[in-house]
N, C-alpha and C. Protein backbone atom coordinates (compact mmCIF):
# COMPACT_ATOMS: atom_id res chain seq x y z
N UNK A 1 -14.56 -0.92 -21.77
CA UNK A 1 -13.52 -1.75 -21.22
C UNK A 1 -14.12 -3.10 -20.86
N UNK A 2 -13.18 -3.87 -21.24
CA UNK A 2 -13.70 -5.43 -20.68
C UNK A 2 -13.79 -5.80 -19.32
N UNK A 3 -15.38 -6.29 -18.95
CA UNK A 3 -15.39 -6.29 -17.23
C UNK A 3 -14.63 -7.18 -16.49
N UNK A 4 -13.83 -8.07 -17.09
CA UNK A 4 -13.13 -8.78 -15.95
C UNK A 4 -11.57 -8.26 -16.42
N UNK A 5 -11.27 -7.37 -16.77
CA UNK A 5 -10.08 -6.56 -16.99
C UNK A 5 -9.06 -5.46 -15.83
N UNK A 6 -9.54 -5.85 -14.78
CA UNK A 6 -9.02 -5.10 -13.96
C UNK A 6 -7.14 -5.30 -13.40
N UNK A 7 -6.74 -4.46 -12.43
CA UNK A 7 -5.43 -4.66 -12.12
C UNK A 7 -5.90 -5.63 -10.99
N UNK A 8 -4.54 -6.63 -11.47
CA UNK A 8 -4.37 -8.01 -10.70
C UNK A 8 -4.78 -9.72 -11.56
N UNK A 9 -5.64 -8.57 -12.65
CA UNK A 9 -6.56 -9.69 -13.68
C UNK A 9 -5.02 -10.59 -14.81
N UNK A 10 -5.34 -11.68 -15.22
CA UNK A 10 -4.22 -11.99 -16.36
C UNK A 10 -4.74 -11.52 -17.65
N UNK A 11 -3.60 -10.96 -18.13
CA UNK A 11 -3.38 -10.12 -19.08
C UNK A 11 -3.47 -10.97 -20.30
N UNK A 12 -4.68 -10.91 -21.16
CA UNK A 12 -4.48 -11.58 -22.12
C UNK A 12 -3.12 -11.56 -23.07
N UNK A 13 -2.68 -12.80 -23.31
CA UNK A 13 -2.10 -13.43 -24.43
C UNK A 13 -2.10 -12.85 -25.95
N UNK A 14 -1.02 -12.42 -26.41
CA UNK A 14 -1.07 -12.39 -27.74
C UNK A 14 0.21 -12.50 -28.38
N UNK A 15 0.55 -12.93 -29.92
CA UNK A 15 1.23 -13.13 -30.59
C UNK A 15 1.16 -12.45 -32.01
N UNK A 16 1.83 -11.11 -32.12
CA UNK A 16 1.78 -10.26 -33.13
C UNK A 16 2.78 -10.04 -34.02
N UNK A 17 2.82 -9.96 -35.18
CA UNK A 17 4.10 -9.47 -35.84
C UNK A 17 4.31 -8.01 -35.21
N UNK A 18 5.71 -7.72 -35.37
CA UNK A 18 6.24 -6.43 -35.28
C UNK A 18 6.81 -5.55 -35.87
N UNK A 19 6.84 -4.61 -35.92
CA UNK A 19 7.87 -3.80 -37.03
C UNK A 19 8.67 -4.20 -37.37
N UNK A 20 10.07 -5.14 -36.86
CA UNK A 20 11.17 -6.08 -37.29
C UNK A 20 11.19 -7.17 -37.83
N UNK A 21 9.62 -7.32 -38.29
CA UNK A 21 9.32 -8.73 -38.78
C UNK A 21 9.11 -9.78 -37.74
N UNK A 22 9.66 -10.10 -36.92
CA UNK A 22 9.22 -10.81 -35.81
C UNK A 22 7.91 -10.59 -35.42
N UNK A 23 7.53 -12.12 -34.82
CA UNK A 23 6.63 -12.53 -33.96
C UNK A 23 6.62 -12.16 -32.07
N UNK A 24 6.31 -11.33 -31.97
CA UNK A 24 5.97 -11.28 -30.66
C UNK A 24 5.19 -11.79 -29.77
N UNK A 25 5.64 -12.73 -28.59
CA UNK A 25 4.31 -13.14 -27.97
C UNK A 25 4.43 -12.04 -26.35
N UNK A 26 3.39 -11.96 -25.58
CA UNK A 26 3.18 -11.10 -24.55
C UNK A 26 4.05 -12.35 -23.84
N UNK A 27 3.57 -13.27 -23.64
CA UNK A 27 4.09 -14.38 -22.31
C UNK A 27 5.68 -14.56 -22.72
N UNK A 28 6.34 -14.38 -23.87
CA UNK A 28 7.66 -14.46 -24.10
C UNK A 28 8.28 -13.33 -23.54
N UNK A 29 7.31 -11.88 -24.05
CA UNK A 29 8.51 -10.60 -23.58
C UNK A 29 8.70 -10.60 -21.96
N UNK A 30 7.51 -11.10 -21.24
CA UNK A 30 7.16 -10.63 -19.68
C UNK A 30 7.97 -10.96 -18.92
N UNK A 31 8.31 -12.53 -19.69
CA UNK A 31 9.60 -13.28 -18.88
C UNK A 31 10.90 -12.95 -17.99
N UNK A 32 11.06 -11.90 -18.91
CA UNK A 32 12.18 -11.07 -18.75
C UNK A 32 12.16 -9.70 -17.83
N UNK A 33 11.17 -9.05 -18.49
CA UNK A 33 10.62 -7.61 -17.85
C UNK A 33 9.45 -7.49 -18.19
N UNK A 34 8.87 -6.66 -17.04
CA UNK A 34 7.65 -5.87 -16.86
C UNK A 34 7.26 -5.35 -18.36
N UNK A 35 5.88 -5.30 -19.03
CA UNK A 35 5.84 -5.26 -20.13
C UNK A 35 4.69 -3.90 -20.64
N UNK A 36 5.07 -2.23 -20.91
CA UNK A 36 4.20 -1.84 -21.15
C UNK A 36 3.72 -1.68 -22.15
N UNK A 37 2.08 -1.51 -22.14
CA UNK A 37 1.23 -1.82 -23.71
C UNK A 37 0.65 -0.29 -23.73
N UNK A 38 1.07 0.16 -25.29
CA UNK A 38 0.41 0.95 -25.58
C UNK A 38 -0.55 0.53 -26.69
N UNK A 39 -1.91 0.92 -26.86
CA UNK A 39 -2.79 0.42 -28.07
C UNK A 39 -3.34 1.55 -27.86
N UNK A 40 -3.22 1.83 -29.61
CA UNK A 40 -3.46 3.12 -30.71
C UNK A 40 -4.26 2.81 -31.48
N UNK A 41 -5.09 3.75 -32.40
CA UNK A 41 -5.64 3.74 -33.61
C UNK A 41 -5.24 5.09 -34.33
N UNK A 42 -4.62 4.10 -35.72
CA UNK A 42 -4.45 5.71 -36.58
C UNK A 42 -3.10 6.26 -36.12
N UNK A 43 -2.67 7.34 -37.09
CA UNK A 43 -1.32 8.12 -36.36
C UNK A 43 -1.80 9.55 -36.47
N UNK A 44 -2.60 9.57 -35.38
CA UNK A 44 -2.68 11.32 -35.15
C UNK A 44 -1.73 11.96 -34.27
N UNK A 45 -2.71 13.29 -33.88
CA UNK A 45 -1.31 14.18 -33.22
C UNK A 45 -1.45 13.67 -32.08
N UNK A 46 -2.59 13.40 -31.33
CA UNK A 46 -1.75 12.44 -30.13
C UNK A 46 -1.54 11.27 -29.96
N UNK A 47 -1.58 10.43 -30.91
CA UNK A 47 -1.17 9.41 -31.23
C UNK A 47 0.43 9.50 -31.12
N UNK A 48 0.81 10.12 -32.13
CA UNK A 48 2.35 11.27 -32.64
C UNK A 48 2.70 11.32 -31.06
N UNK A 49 2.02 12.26 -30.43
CA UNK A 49 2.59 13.04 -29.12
C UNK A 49 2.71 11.53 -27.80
N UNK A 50 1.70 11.01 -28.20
CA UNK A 50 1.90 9.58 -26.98
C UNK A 50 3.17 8.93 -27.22
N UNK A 51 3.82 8.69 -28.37
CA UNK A 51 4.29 7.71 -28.78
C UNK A 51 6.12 8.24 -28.44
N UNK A 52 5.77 9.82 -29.07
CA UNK A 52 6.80 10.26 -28.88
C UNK A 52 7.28 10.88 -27.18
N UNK A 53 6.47 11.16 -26.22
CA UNK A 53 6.56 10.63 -25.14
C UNK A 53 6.88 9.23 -24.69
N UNK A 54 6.49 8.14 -24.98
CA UNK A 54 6.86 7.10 -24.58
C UNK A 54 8.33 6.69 -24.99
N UNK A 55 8.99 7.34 -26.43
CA UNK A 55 10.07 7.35 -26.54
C UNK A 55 11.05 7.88 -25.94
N UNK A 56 10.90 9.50 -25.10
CA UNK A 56 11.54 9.75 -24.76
C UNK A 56 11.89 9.04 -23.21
N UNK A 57 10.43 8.67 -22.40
CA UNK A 57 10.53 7.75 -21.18
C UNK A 57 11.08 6.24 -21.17
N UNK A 58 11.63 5.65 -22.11
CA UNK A 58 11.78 4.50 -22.64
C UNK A 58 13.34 4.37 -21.63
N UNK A 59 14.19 5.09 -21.81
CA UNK A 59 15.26 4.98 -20.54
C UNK A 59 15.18 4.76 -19.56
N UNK A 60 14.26 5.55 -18.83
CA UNK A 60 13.87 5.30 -18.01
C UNK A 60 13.18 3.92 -17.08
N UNK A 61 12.20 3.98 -18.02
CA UNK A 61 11.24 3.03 -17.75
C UNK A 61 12.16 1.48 -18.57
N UNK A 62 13.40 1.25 -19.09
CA UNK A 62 14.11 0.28 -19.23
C UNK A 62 15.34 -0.21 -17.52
N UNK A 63 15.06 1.31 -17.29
CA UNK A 63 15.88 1.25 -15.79
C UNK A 63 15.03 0.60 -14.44
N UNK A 64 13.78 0.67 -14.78
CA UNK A 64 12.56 0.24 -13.87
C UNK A 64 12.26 -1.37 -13.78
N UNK A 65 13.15 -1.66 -15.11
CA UNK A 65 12.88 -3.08 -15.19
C UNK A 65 11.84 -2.91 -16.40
N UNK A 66 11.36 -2.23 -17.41
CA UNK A 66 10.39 -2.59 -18.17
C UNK A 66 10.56 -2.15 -19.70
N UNK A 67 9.47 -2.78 -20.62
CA UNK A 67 9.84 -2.65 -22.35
C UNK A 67 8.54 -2.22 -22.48
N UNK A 68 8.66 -1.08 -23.60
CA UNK A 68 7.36 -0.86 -24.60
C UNK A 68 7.20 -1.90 -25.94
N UNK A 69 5.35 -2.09 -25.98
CA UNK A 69 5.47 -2.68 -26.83
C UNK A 69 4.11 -1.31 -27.68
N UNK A 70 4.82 -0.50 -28.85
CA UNK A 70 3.11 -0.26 -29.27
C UNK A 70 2.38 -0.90 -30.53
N UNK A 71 0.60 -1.06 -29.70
CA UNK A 71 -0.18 -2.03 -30.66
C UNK A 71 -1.08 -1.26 -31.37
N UNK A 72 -1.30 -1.55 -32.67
CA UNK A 72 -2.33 -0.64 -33.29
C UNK A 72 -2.75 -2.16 -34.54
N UNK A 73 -4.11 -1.41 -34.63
CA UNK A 73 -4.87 -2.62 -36.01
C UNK A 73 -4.19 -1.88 -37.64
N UNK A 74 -2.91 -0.71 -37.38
CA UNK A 74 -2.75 -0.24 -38.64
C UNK A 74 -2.11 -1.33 -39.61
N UNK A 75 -1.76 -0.91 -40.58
CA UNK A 75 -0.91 -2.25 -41.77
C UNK A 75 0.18 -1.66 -41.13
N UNK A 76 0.96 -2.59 -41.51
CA UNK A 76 2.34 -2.76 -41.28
C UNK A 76 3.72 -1.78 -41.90
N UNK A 77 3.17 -1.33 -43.19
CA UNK A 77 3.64 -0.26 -43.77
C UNK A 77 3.81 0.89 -43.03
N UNK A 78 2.09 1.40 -42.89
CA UNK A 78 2.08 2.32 -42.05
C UNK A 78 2.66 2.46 -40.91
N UNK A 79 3.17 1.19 -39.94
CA UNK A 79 3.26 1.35 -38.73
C UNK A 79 5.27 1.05 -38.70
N UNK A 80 5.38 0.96 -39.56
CA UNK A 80 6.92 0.74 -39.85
C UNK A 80 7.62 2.11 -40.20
N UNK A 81 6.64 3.06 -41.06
CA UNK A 81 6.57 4.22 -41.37
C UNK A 81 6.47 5.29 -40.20
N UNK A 82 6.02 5.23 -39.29
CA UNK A 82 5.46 5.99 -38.17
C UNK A 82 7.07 5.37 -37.17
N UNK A 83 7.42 4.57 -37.10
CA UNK A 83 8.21 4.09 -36.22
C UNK A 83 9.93 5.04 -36.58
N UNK A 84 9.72 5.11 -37.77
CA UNK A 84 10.91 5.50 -39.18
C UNK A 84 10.82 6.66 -38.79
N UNK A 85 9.28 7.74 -38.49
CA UNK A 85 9.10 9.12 -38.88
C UNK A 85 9.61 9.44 -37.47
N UNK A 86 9.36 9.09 -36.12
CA UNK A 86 9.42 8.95 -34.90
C UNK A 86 10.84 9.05 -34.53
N UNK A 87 11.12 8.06 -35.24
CA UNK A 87 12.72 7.78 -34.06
C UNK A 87 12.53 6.39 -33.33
N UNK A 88 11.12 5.72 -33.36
CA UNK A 88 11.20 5.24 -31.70
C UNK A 88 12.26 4.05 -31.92
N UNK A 89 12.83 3.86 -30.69
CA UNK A 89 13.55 2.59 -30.52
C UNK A 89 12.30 1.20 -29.96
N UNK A 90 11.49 1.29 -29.77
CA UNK A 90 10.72 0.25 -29.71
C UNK A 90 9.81 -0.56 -30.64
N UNK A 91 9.30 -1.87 -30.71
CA UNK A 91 8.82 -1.81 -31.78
C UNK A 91 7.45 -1.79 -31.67
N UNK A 92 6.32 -1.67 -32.45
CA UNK A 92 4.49 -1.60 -32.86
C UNK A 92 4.31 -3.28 -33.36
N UNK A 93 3.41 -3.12 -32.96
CA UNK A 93 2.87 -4.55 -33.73
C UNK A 93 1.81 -4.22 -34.33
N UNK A 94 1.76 -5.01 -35.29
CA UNK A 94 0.24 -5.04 -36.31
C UNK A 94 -0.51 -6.21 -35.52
N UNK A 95 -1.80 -5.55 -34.88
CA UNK A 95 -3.19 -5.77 -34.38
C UNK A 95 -4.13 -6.53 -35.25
N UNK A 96 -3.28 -7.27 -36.25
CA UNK A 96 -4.14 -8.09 -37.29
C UNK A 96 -5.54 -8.50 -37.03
N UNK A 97 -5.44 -9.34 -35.57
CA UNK A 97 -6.43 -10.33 -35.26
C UNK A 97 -7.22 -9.76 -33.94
N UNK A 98 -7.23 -8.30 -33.92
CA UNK A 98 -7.57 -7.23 -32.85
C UNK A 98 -8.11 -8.09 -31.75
N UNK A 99 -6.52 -8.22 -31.26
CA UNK A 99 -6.16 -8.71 -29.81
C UNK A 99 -7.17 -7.70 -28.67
N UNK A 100 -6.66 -6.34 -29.56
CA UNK A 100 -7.20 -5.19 -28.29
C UNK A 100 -8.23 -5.21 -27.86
N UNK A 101 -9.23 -5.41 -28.74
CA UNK A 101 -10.43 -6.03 -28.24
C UNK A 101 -10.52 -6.83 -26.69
N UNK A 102 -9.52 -7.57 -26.53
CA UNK A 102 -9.91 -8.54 -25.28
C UNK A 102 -9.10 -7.67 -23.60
N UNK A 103 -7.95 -6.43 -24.28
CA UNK A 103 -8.13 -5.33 -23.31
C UNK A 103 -9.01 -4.73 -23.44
N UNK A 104 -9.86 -4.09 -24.07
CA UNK A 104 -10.92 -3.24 -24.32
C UNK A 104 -10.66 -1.82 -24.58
N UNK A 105 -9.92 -2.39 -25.30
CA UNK A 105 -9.82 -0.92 -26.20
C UNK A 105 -10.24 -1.44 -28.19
N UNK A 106 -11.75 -0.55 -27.88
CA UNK A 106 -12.32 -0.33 -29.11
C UNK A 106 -13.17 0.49 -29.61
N UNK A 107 -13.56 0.93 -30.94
CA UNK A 107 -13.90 2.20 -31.21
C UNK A 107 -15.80 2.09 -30.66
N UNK A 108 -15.68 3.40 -30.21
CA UNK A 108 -17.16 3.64 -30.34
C UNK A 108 -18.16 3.26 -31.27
N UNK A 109 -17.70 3.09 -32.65
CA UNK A 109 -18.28 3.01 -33.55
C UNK A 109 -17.31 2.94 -35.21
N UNK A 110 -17.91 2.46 -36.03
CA UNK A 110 -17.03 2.26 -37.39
C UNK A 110 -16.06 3.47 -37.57
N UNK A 111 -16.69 4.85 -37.28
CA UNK A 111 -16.52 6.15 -37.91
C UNK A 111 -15.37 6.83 -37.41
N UNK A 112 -15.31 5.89 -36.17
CA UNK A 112 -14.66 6.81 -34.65
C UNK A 112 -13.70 5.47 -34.45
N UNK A 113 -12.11 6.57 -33.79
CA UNK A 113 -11.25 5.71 -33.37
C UNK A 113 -11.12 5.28 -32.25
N UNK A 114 -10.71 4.06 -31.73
CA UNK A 114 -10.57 3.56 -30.24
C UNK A 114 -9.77 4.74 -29.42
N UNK A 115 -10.39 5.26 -28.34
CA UNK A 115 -9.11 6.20 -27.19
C UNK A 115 -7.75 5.26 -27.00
N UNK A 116 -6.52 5.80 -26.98
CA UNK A 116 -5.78 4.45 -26.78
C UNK A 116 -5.46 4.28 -25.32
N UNK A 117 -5.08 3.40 -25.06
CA UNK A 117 -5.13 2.44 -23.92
C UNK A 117 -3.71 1.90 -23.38
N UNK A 118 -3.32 2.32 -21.82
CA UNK A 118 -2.08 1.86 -21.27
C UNK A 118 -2.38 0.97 -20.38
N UNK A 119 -1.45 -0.18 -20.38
CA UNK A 119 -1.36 -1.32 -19.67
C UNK A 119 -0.09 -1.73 -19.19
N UNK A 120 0.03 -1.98 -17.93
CA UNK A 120 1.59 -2.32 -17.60
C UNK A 120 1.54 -3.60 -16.95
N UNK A 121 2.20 -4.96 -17.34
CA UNK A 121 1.78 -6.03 -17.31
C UNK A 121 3.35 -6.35 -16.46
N UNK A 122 3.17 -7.23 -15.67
CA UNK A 122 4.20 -7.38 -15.00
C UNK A 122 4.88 -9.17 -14.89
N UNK A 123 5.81 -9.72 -14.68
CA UNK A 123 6.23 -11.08 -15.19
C UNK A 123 5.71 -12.06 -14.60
N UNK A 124 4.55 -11.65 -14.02
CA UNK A 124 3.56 -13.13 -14.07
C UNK A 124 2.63 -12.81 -14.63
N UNK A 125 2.40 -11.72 -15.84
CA UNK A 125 1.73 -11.46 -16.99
C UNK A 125 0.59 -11.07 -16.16
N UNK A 126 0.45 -10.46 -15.00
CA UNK A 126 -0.68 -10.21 -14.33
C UNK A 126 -0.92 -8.31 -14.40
N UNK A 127 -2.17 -7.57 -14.76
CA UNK A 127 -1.47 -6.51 -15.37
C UNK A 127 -1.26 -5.64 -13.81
N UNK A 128 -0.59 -5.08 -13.57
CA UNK A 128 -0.18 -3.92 -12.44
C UNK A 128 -0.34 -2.77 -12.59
N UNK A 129 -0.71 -2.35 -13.68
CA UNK A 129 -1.92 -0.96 -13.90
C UNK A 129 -2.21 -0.75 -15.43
N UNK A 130 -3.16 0.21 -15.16
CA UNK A 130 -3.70 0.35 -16.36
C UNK A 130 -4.70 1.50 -16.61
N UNK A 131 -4.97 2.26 -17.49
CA UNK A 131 -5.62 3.46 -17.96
C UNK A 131 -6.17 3.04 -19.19
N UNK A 132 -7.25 3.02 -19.28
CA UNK A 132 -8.28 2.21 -20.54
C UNK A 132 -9.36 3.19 -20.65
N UNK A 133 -9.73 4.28 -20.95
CA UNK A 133 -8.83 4.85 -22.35
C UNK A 133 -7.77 5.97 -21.32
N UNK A 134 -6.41 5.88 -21.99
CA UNK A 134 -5.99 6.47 -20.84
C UNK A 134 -6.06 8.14 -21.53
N UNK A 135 -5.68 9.04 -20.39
CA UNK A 135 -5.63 10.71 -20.64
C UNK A 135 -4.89 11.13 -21.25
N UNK A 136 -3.54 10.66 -21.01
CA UNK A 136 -2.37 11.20 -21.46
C UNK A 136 -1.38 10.06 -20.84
N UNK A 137 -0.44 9.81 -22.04
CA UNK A 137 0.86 9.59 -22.07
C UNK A 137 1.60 10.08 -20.70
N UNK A 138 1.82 11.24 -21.08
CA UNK A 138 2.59 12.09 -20.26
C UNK A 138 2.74 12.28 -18.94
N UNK A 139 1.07 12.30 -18.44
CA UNK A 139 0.74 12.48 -17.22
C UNK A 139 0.70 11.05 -16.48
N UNK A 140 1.03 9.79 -17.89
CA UNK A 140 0.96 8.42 -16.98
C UNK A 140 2.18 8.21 -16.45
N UNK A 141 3.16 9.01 -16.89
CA UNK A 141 4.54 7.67 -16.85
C UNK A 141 4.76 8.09 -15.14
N UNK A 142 4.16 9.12 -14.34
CA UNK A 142 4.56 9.29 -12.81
C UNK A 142 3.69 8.55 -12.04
N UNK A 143 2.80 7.75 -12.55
CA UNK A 143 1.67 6.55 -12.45
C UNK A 143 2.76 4.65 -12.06
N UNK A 144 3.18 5.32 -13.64
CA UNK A 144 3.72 4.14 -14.03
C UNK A 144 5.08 4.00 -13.43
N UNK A 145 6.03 4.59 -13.43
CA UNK A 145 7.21 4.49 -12.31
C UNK A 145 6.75 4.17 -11.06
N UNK A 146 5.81 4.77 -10.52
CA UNK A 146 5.40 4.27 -8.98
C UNK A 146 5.24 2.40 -8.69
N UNK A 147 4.35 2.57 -10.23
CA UNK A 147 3.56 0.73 -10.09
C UNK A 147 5.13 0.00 -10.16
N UNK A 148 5.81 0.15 -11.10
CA UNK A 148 7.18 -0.89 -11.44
C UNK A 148 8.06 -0.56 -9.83
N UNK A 149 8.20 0.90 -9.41
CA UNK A 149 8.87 0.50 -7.97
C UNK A 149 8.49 -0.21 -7.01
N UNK A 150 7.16 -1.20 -7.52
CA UNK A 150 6.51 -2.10 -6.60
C UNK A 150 6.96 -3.63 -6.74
N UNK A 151 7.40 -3.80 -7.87
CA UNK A 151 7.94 -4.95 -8.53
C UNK A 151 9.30 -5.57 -7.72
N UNK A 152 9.12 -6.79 -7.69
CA UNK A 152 10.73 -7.38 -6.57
C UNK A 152 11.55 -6.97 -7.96
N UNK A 153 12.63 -7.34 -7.53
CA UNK A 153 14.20 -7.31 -8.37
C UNK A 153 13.50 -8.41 -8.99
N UNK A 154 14.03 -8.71 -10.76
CA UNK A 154 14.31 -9.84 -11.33
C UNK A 154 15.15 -11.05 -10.52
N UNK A 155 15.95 -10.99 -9.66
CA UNK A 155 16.41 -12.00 -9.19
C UNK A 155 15.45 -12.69 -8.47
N UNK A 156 14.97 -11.88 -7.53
CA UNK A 156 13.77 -12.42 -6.64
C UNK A 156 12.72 -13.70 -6.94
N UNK A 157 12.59 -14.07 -8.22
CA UNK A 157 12.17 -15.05 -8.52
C UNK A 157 12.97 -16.55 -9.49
N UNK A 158 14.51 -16.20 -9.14
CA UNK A 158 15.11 -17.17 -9.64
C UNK A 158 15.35 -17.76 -8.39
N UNK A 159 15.66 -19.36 -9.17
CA UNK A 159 16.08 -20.24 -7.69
C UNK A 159 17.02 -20.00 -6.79
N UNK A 160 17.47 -20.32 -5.84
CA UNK A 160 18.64 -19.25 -4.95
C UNK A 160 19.79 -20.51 -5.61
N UNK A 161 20.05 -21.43 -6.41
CA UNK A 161 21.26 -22.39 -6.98
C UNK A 161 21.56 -21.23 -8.00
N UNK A 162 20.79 -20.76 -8.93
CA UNK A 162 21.07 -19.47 -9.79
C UNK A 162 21.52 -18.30 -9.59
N UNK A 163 20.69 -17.82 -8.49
CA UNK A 163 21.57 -16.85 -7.71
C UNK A 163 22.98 -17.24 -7.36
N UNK A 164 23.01 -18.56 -6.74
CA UNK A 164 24.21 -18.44 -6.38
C UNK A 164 25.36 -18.57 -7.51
N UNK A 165 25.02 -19.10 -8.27
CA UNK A 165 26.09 -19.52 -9.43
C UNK A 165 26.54 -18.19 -10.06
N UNK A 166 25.71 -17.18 -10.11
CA UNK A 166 26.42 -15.79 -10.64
C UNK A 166 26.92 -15.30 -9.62
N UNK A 167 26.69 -15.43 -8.51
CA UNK A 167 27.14 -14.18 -7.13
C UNK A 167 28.69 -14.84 -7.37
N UNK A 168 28.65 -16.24 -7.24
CA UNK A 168 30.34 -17.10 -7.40
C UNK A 168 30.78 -16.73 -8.68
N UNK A 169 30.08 -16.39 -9.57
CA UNK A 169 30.59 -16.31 -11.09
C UNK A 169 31.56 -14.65 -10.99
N UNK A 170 30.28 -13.80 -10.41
CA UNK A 170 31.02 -12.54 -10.17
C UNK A 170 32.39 -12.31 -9.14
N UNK A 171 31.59 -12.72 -8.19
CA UNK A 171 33.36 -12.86 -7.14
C UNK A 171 34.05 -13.46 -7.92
N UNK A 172 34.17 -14.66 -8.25
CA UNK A 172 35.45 -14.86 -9.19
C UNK A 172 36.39 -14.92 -10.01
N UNK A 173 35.31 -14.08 -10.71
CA UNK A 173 35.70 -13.75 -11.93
C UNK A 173 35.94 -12.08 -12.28
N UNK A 174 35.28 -11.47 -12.06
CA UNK A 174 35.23 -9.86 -11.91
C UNK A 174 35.57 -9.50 -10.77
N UNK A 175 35.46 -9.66 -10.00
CA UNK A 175 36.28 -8.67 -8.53
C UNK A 175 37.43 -9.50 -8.41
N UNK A 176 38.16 -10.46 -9.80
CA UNK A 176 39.51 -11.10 -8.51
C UNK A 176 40.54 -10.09 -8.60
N UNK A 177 41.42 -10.17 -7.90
CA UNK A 177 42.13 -8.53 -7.80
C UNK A 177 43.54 -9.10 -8.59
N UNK A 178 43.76 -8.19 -9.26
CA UNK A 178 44.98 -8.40 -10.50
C UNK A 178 46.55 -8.71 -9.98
N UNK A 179 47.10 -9.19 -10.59
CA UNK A 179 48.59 -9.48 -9.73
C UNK A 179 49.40 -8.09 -9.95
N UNK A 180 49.89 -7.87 -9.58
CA UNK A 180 51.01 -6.33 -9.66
C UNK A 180 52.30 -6.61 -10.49
C-alpha cells in the first residue's frame, strides 16, 4: 500500500474510460456522491463473488448517498463482458494507465494478481475508508454503511441562497393545495 494513503489522505485523481464508453473522472463523480472504488485483477471467483456482492448492495449504498465505480487493468472487452455476465448496474473502468498503482493496489509480482482493494472516497475526494487489500466484499459493506452515516446531507454544503430557492420551489410548487 502506498504510505501516504491513509483515511483522511486525497484520493488520487483519475480519468478512465468505462464500460459505456465514457470517460470517467473521480473529481467529476464525487461531486455529487460519496464515491466507492473497487480495484480488481482478472475475473475470478472472488472477483465474480465481490462484484456480485457489490451489486446486490448497490441500493443500498445509492440510499447512503454513494456510487460504485469497479477498476481493473483488464481490456475493455473483457470487462464489458463480465459486466454483461453479472448483471451489474454499475460501470468498470479500464485501468489503462494503472491509476491503481497510486492507491496501492498491485501485484506481488508479474505471476501473481493484485488482492483487490476498497476505497470509499467522499465529496471532498478525501478517502473515508478503506481496506487495501481488502478481506471480503461482504464483510465490508457493514464497515462501509457506518463510514457514509458519517457524511452531512448533500445539502449541507450548498449555499443556504440554494437551499433556499428549492425549499420556495417545493412549497410552491408541490405542496400548493389543489382547488376543490
Amino acid at each position: 500500500m502506498a504510505a501516504t494513503l491513509v483515511v483522511g489522505a486525497e484520493a488520487p485523481n483519475f480519468d478512465l474510460t468505462s464500460t459505456e464508453d465514457v470517460v470517467l473522472m473521480l473529481r467529476d463523480e464525487v461531486s455529487r456522491m460519496a464515491v466507492l472504488l473497487y480495484f480488481f485483477d482478472g475475473d475470478g471467483d472472488r472477483v465474480r463473488s465481490d462484484l456480485e456482492c457489490l451489486a446486490k448492495g448497490q441500493r443500498r449504498l445509492k440510499e447512503r448517498g454513494a456510487v460504485i465505480l469497479g477498476i481493473s487493468a483488464a481490456k475493455m472487452d473483457a470487462l464489458k463482458a463480465l459486466q454483461w455476465d453479472l448483471h451489474l448496474q454499475f460501470p468498470l473502468l479500464n485501468d489503462d494507465r494503472d491509476f491503481s498503482a497510486q492507491y496501492g493496489v498491485v501485484a506481488p509480482s508479474e505471476d501473481e494478481s493484485a488482492a483487490p482493494g476498497l476505497f470509499l472516497v467522499d465529496r471532498r475526494q478525501k478517502i473515508l475508508w478503506m481496506a487495501c487489500p481488502a478481506a471480503s466484499v461482504e464483510g465490508a459493506l457493514g464497515d462501509i454503511d457506518k463510514a457514509l452515516k458519517t457524511l452531512p446531507s448533500q445539502m449541507a454544503t450548498y449555499p443556504k441562497t440554494v437551499v433556499n430557492r428549492v425549499v420556495n420551489w417545493w412549497v410552491s410548487k408541490v405542496r400548493r393545495p389543489r382547488a376543490a
